[in-house]
Protein backbone atom coordinates (compact mmCIF):
# COMPACT_ATOMS: atom_id res chain seq x y z
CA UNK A 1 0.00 0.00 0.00
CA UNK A 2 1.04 3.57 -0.36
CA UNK A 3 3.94 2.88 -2.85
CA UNK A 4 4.42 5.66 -5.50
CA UNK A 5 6.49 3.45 -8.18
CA UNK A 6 6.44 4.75 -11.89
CA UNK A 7 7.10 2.69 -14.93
CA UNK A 8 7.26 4.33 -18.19
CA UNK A 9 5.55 2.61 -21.11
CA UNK A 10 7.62 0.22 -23.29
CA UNK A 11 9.84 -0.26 -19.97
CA UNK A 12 10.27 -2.43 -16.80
CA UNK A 13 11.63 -2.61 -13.47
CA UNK A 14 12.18 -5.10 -10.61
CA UNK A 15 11.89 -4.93 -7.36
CA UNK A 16 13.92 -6.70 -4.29
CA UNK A 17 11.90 -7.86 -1.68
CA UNK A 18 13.48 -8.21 1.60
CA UNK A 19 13.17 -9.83 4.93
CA UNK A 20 14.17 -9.70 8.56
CA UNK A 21 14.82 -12.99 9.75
CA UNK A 22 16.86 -11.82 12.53
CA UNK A 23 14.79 -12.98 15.33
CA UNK A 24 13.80 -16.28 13.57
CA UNK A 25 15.06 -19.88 14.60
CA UNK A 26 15.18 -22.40 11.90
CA UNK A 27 13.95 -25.59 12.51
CA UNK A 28 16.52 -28.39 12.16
CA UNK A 29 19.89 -28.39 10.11
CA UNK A 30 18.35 -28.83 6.72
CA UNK A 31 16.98 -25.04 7.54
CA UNK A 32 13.03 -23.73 6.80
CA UNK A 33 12.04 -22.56 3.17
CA UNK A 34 10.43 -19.90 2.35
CA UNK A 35 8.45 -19.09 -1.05
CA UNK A 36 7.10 -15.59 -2.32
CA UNK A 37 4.47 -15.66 -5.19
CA UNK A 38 1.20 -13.10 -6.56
CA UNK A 39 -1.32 -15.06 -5.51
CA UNK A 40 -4.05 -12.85 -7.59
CA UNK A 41 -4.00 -10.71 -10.68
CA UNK A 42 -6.33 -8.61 -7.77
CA UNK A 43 -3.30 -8.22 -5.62
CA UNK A 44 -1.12 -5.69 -8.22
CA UNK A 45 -3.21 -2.62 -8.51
CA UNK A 46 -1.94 0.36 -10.37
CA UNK A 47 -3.73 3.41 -12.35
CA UNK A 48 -2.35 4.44 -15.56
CA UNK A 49 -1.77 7.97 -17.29
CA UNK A 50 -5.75 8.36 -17.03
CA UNK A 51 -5.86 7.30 -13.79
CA UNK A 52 -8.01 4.06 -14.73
CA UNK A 53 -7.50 0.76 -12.61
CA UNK A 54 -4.90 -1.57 -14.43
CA UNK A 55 -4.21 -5.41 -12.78
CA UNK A 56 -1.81 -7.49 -14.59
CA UNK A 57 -2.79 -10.65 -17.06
CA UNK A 58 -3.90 -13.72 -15.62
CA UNK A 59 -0.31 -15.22 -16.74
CA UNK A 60 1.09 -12.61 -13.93
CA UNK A 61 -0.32 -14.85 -11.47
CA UNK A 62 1.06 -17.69 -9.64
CA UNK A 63 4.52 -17.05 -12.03
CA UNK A 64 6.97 -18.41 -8.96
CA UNK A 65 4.79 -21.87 -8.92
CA UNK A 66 2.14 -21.54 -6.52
CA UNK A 67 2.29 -24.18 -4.19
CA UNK A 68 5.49 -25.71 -6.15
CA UNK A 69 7.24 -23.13 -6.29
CA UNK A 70 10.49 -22.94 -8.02
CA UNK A 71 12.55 -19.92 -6.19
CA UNK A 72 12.52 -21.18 -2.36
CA UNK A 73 14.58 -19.45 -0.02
CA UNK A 74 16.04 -21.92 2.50
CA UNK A 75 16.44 -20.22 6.22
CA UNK A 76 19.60 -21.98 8.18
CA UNK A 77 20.83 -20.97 11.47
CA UNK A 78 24.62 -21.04 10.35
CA UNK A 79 26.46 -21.93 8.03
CA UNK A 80 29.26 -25.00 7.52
CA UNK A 81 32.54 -25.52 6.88
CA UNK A 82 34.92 -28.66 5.40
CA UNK A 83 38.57 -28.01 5.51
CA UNK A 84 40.53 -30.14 3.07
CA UNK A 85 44.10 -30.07 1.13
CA UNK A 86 44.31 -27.66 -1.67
CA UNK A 87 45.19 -29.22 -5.63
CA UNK A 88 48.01 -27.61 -5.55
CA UNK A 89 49.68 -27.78 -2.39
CA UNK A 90 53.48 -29.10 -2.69
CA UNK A 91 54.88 -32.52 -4.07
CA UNK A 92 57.08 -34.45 -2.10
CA UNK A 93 60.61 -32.04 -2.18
CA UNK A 94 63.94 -31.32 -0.43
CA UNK A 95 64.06 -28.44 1.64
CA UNK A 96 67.91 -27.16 3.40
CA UNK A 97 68.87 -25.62 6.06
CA UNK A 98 68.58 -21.99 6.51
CA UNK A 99 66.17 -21.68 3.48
CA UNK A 100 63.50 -19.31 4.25
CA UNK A 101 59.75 -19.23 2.91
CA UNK A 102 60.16 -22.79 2.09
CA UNK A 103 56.82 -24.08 0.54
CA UNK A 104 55.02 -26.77 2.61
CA UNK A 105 51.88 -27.49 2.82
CA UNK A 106 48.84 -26.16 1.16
CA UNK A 107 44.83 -26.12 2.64
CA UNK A 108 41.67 -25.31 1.06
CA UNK A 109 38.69 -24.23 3.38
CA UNK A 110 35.35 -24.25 1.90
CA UNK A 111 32.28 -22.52 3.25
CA UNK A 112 28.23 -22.80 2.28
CA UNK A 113 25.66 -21.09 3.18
CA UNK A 114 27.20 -18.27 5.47
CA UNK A 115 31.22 -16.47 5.21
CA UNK A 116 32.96 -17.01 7.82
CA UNK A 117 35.98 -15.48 10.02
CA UNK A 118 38.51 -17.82 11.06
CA UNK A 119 39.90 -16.74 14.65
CA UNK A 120 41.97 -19.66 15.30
CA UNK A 121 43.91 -22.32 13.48
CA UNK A 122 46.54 -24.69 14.45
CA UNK A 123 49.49 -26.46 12.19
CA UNK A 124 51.45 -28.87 13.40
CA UNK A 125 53.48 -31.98 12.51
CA UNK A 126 51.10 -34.19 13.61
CA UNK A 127 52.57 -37.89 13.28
CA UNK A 128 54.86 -39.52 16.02
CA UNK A 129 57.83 -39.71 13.36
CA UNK A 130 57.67 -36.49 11.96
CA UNK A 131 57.74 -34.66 15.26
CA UNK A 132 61.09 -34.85 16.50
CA UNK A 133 61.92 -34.12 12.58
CA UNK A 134 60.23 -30.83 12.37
CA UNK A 135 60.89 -29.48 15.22
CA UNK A 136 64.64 -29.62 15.04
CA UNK A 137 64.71 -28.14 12.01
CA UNK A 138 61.55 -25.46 11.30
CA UNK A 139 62.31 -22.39 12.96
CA UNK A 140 59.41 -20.29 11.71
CA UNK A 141 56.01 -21.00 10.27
CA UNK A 142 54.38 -18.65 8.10
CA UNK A 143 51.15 -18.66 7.14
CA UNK A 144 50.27 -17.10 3.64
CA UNK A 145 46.06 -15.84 3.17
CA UNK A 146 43.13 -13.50 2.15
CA UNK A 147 40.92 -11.24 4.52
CA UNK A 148 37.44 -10.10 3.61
CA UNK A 149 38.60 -7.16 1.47
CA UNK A 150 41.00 -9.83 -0.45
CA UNK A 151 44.52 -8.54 0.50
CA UNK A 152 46.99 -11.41 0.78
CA UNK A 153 48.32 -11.00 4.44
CA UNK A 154 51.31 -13.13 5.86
CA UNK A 155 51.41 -14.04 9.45
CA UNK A 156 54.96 -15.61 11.44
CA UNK A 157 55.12 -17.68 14.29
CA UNK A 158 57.21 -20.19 15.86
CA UNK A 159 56.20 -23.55 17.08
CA UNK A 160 54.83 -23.58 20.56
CA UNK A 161 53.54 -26.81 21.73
CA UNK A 162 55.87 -29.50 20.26
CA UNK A 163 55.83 -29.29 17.11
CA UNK A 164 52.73 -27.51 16.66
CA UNK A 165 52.12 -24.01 16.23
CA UNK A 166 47.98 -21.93 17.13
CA UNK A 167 47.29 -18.78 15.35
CA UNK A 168 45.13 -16.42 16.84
CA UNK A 169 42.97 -13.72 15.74
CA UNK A 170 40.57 -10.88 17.69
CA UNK A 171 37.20 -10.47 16.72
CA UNK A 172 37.85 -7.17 16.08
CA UNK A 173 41.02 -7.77 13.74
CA UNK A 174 40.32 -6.94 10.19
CA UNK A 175 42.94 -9.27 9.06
CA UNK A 176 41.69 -12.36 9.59
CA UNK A 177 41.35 -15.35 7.29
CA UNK A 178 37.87 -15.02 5.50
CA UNK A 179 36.34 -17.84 3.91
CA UNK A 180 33.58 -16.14 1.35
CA UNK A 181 29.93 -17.94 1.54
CA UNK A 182 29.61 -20.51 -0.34
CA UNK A 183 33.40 -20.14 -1.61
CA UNK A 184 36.83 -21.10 -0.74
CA UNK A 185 40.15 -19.93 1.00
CA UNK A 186 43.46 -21.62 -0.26
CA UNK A 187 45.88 -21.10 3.13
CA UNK A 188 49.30 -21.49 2.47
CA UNK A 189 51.68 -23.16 4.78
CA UNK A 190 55.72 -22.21 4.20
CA UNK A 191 58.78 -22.47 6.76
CA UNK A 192 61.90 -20.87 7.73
CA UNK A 193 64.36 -23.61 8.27
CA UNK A 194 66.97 -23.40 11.06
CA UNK A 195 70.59 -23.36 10.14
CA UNK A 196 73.55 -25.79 11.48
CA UNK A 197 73.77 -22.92 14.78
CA UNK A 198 70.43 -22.97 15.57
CA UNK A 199 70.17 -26.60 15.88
CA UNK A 200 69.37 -28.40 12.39
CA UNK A 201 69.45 -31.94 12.12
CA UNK A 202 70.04 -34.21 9.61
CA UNK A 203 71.88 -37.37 10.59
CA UNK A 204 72.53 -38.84 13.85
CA UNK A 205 74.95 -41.55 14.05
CA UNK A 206 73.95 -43.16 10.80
CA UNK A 207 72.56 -41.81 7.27
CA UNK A 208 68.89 -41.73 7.52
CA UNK A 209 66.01 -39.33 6.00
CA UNK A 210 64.88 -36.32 7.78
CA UNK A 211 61.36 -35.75 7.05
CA UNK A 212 58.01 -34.03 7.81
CA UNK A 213 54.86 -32.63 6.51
CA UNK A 214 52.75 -29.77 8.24
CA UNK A 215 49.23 -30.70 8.72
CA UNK A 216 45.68 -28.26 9.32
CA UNK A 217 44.76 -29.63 13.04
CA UNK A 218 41.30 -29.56 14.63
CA UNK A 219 43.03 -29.26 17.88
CA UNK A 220 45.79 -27.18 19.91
CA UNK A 221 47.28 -29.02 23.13
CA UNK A 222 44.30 -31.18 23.02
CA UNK A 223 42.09 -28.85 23.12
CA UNK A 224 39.36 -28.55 20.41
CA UNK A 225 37.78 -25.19 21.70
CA UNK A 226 42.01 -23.31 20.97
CA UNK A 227 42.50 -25.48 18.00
CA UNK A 228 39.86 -24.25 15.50
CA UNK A 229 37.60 -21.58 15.74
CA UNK A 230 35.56 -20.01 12.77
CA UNK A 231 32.62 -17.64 13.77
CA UNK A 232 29.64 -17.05 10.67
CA UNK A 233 29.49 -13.88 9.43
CA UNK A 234 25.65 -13.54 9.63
CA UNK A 235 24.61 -15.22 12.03
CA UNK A 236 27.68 -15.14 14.62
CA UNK A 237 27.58 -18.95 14.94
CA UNK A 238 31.18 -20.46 16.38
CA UNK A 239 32.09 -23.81 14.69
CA UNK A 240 35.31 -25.08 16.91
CA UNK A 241 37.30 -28.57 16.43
CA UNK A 242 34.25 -30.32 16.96
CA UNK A 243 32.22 -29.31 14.74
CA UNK A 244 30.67 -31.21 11.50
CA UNK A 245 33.43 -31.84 9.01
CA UNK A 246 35.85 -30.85 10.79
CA UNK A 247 38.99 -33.03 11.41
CA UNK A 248 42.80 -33.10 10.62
CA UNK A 249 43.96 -32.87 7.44
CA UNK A 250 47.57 -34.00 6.39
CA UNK A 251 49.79 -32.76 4.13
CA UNK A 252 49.71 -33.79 0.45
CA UNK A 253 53.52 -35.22 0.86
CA UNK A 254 56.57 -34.65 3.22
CA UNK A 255 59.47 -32.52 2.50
CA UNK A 256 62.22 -34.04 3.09
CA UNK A 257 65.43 -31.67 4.69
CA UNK A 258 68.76 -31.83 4.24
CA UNK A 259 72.06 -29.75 5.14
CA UNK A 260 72.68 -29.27 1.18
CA UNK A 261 71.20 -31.21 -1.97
CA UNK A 262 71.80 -31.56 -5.47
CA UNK A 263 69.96 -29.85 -8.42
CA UNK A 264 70.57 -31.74 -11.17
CA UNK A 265 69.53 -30.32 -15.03
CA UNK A 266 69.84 -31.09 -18.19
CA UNK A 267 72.04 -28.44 -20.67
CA UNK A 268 71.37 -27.94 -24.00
CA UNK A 269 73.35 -30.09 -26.68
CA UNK A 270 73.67 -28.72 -30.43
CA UNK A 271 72.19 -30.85 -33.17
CA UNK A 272 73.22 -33.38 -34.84
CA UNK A 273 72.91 -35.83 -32.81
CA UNK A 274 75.71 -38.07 -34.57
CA UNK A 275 77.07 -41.21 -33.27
CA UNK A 276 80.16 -40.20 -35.28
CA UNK A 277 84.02 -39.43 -34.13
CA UNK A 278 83.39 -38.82 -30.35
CA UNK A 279 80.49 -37.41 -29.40
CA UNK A 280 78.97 -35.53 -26.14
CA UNK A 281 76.13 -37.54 -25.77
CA UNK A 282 74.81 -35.93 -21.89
CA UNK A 283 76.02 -32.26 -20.64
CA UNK A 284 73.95 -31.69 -17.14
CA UNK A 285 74.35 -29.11 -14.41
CA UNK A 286 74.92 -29.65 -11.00
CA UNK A 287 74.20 -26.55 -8.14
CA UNK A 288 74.47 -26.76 -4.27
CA UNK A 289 71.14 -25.96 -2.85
CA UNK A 290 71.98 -24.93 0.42
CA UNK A 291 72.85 -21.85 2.93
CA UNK A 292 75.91 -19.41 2.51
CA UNK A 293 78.50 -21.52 4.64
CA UNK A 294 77.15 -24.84 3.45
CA UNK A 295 79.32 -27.18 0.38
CA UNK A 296 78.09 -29.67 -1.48
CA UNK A 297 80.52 -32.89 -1.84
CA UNK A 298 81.45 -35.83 -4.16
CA UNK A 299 83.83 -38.09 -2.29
CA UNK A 300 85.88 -40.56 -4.38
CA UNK A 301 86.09 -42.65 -1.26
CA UNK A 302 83.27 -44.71 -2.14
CA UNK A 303 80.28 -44.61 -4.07
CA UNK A 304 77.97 -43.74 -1.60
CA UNK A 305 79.84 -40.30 -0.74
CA UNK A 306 80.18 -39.33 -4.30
CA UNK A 307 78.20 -41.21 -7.65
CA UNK A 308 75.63 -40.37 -10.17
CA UNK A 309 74.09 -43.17 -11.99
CA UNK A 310 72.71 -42.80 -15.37
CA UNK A 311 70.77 -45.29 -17.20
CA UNK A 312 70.92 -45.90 -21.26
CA UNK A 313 68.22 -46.66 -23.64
CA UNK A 314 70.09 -48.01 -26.84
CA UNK A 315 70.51 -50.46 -29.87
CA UNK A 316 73.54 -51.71 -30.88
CA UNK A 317 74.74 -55.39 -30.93
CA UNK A 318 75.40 -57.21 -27.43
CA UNK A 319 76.97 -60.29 -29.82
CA UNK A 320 79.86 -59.69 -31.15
CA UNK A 321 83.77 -61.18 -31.25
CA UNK A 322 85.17 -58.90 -29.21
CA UNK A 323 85.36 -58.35 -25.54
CA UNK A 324 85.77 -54.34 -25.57
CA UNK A 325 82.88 -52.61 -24.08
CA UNK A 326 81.29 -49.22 -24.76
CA UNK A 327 83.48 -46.64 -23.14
CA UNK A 328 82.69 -43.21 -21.62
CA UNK A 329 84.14 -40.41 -20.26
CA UNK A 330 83.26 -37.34 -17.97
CA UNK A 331 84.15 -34.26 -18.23
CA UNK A 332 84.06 -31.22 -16.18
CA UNK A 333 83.34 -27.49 -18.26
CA UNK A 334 87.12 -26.84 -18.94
CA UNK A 335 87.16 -30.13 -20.64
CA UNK A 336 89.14 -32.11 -18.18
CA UNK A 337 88.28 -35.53 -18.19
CA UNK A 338 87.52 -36.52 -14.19
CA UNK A 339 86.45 -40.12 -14.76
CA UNK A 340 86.29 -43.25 -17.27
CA UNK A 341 84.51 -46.15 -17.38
CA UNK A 342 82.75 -48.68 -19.47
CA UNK A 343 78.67 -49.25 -19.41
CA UNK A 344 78.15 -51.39 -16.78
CA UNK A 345 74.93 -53.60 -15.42
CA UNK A 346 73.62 -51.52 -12.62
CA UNK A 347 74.32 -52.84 -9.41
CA UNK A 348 73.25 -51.32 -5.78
CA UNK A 349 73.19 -47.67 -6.32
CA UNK A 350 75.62 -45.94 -3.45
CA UNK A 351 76.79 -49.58 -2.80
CA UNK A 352 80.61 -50.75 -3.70
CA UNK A 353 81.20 -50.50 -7.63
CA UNK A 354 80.46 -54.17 -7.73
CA UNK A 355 78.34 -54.35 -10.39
CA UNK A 356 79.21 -56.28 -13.55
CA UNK A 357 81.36 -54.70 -16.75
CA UNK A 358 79.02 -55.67 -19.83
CA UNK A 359 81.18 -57.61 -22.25
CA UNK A 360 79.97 -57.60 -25.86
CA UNK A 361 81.11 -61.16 -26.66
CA UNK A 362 78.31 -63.91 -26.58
CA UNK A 363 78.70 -65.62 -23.06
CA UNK A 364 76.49 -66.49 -20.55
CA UNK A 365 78.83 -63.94 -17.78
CA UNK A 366 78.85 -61.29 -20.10
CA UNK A 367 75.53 -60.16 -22.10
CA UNK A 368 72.38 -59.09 -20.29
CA UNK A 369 70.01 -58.37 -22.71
CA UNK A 370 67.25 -57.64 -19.85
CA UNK A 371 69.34 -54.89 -18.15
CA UNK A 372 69.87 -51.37 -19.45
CA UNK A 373 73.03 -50.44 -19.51
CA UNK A 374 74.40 -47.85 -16.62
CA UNK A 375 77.39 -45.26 -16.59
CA UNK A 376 78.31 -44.73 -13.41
CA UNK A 377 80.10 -41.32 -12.97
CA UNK A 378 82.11 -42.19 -9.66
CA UNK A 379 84.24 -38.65 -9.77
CA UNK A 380 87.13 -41.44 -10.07
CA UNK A 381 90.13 -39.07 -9.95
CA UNK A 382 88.95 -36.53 -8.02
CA UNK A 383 86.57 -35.05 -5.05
CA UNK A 384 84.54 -32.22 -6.31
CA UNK A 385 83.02 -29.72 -3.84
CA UNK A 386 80.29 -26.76 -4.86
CA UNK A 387 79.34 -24.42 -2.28
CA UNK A 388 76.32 -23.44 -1.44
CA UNK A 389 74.42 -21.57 -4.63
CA UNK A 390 77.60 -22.46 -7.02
CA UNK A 391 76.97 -24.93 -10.32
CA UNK A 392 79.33 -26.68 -12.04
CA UNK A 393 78.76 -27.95 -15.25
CA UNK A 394 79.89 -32.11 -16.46
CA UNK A 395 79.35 -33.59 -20.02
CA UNK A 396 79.48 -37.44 -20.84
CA UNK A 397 81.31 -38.16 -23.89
CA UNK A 398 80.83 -41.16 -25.82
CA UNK A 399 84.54 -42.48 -26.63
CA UNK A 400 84.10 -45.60 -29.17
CA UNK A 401 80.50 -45.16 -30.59
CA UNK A 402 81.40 -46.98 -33.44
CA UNK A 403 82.58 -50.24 -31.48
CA UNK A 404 78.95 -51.09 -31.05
CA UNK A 405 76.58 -48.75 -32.51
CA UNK A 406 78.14 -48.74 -35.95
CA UNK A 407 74.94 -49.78 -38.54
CA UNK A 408 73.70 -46.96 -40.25
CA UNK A 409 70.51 -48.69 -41.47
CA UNK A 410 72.57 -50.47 -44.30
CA UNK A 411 71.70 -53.83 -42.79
CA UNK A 412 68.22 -54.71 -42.90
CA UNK A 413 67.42 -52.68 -39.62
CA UNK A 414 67.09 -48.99 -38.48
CA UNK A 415 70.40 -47.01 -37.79
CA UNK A 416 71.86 -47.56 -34.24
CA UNK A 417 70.50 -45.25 -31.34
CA UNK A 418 71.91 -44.22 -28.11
CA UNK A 419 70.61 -41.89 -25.08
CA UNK A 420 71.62 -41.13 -21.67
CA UNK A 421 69.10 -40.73 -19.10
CA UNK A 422 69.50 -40.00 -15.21
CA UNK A 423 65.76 -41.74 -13.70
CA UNK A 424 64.35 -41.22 -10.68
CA UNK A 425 62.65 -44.42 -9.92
CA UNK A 426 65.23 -45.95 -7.68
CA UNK A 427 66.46 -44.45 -4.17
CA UNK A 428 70.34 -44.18 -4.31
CA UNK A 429 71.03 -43.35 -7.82
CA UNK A 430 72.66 -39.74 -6.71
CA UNK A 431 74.79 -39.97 -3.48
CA UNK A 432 76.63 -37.60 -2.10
CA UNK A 433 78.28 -36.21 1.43
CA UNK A 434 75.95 -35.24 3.88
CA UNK A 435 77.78 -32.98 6.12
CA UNK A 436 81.20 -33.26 5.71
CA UNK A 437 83.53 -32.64 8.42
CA UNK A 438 86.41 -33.05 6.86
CA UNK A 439 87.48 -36.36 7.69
CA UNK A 440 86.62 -40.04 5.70
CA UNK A 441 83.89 -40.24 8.59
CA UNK A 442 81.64 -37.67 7.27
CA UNK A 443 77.70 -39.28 6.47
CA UNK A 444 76.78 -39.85 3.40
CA UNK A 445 73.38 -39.00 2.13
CA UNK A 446 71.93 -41.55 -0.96
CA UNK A 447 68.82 -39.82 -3.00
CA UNK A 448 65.16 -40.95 -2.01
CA UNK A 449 62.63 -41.49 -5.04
CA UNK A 450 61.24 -38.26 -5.57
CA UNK A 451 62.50 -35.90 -3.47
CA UNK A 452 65.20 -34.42 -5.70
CA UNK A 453 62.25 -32.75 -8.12
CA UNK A 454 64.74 -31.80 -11.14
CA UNK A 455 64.92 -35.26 -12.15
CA UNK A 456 64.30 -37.41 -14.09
CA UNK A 457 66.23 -35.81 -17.04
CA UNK A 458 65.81 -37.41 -21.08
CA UNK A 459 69.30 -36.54 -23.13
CA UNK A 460 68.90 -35.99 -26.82
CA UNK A 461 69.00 -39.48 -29.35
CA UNK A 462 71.95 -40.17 -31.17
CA UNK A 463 72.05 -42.11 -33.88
CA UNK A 464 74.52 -43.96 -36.13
């Protein structure tokens, strides 16, 4: 009644009906629903320019369904929440000591119904052998997320119940996480790793993986009430570590730490790829990934301390009267060759070069047609040390490609074939030193499958 609302001919407006449902309490967690509808062409009244009575069609009536209506607004008391771990949180990695803002974890908390305000959240390392892990070596945690008005804001704490660490927010604070209704908020979990001084641990009296993942907890120092808190943005609800849905969530994958690691890639050879003369055949990269102060070491001592295995994928002829095998050599980027060697059988990666020379002639000791070949680059005559944030630079030249991988097609076959690979789908097939302390004593540290993300690496095919 009383409402002075003027639509031009030829035109059309809408109108927003609201409603205060602020002193209502829905019935049950499936909420009420509520339906609006013109019941009656008789209920719209309106005068035109001659100020004669006008009431819509009959199509005007009943147009939201009636008593099946098909806009229904469902009434809930609050909102809900699931917490879960994002797409895109971090693979399985290496992380070093000292390295700050290293990335983590990654969670994804989903709202319906309602935004709301998180006020307290708790990360933490949350299984028995990843404890002791983390908390030796993450100094900081740093949580990475958006507010209402969607500016990223970074909070830093350090752990403070074990290896657990509670964030904490006022009501008041403008900067807390916001989780938009019916939307999402990606949190992002990174650390600041301690350095040798402050206590970072690798090894203890024998080589053995440090690892740990940082995990979305529903409690704090067993309590659910400090471990979560989220409050609803309309209707001031408080969902704590109890609530529906909401439980621990692990990491995707651990992150494994070391003092210094190995990034291994792959450099660029010109074309052709020629099996003719003697050809480069593999040039990779090698940095120290580590602090200022840290080295990165390849002992000769023993193939544990100091090897990189490669694996082969050729053709060639495995039966012929000879006994000389395939023959390599490395080189470093001044062209000094640093180790020799013939393809060999793999044997126990980091384990004693006992592993079997492949000899071409046709006996039962010497071909193993199941086996690819492997060069194992040993760094025979001499240690090479990187430190921290340095590269050096190695190539693999083929020394007698036409020994066995002389056909150029003329035969009856395809041309002869030959690539170097380094894989990634056994642990130990990169070893170095693990802290070296100068001495023969120093640990050695053998790769784990998948941890050392630059691998694997696919050289260029050469062929005859």
């Amino acid at each position: 009644n009383n409402l002075n609302w003027n639509i031009p001919a030829g035109t059309s407006k809408t109108m927003l009906v609201r409603v205060d449902l602020s002193n209502n309490t829905a019935s049950g967690t499936a909420g009420d629903g509520y339906a609006f509808d013109i019941a009656a062409v008789g209920d719209v009244t309106s005068l035109d320019s001659d100020s004669n009575t006008v009431n819509p069609g009959a199509a005007s009536a009943g147009v939201n369904g009636t008593t099946s209506p098909t806009q229904v607004l469902t009434v809930k008391n609050s909102g809900s929440m699931t917490l879960a771990t994002s797409a895109d949180s971090p693979v399985k990695g290496a992380v070093y000591w000292g390295q700050t803002n290293a990335p983590i974890s990654k969670f994804r908390i989903s709202a319906t119904d309602e935004g709301q305000y998180i006020e307290k959240l708790t990360i933490a390392a949350s299984t028995a052998a990843e404890k002791a892990d983390a908390a030796a070596n993450v100094k900081e945690v740093i949580l990475s997320y958006k507010n209402k008005a969607g500016s990223t804001i970074t909070r830093t704490q350090s752990f403070g119940q074990g290896a657990s660490v509670n964030f904490n927010w006022e009501s008041t604070d403008a900067n807390r996480p916001y989780v938009p209704q019916d939307g999402s908020l990606d949190i992002t979990v990174n650390a600041n790793m301690k350095t040798k001084t402050e206590g970072a641990t690798q090894i203890a009296s024998t080589p053995q993986d440090v690892f740990f993942s940082l995990d979305l907890m529903d409690s704090f120092n067993n309590s659910y009430v400090n471990g979560f808190r989220a409050v609803g943005d309309g209707s001031g609800t408080v969902i704590d570590g109890t609530g529906s849905n909401i439980a621990d969530v692990a990491g995707a994958f651990d992150q494994y730490v070391y003092r210094v690691f190995p990034k291994i890639e792959q450099v660029a050879l010109s074309s052709p790829y020629s099996l003719l003369g003697t050809p480069i055949v593999f040039k990779f990269s090698v940095t120290a990934m580590g602090a200022p102060g840290s080295n990165l070491r390849f002992d000769n001592e023993h193939n544990s301390s100091g090897s990189i295995n490669f694996e082969i994928v050729a053709s060639g002829q495995s039966s012929v009267n000879t006994t000389t095998s395939t023959t390599f050599s490395i080189l470093d980027e001044s062209g000094t060759v640093i180790d020799t060697g013939t393809l060999r059988s793999i044997g126990t990666p980091g384990a004693a070069d006992t592993s079997q020379t492949i000899s071409m002639a046709a006996a039962a000791s010497g071909v193993q047609p199941g086996k690819n070949a492997s060069i194992s680059f040993n760094f025979g005559s001499q240690d090479i040390e990187i430190p921290a944030g340095g590269t050096r630079t190695f190539s693999i030249r083929l020394d007698n490609p036409t020994q066995h991988y002389g056909n150029a097609g003329t035969t009856g076959r395809a041309p002869d074939y030959f690539q170097v690979t380094l894989q990634d789908d056994i642990a130990g097939l990169i070893n170095w030193v693990a802290d070296y302390a100068g001495n023969t004593n120093s640990l050695d540290q053998a790769s784990t499958t998948g941890v050392l993300r630059s691998v694997p690496l696919y050289g260029p095919t050469f062929q005859r």
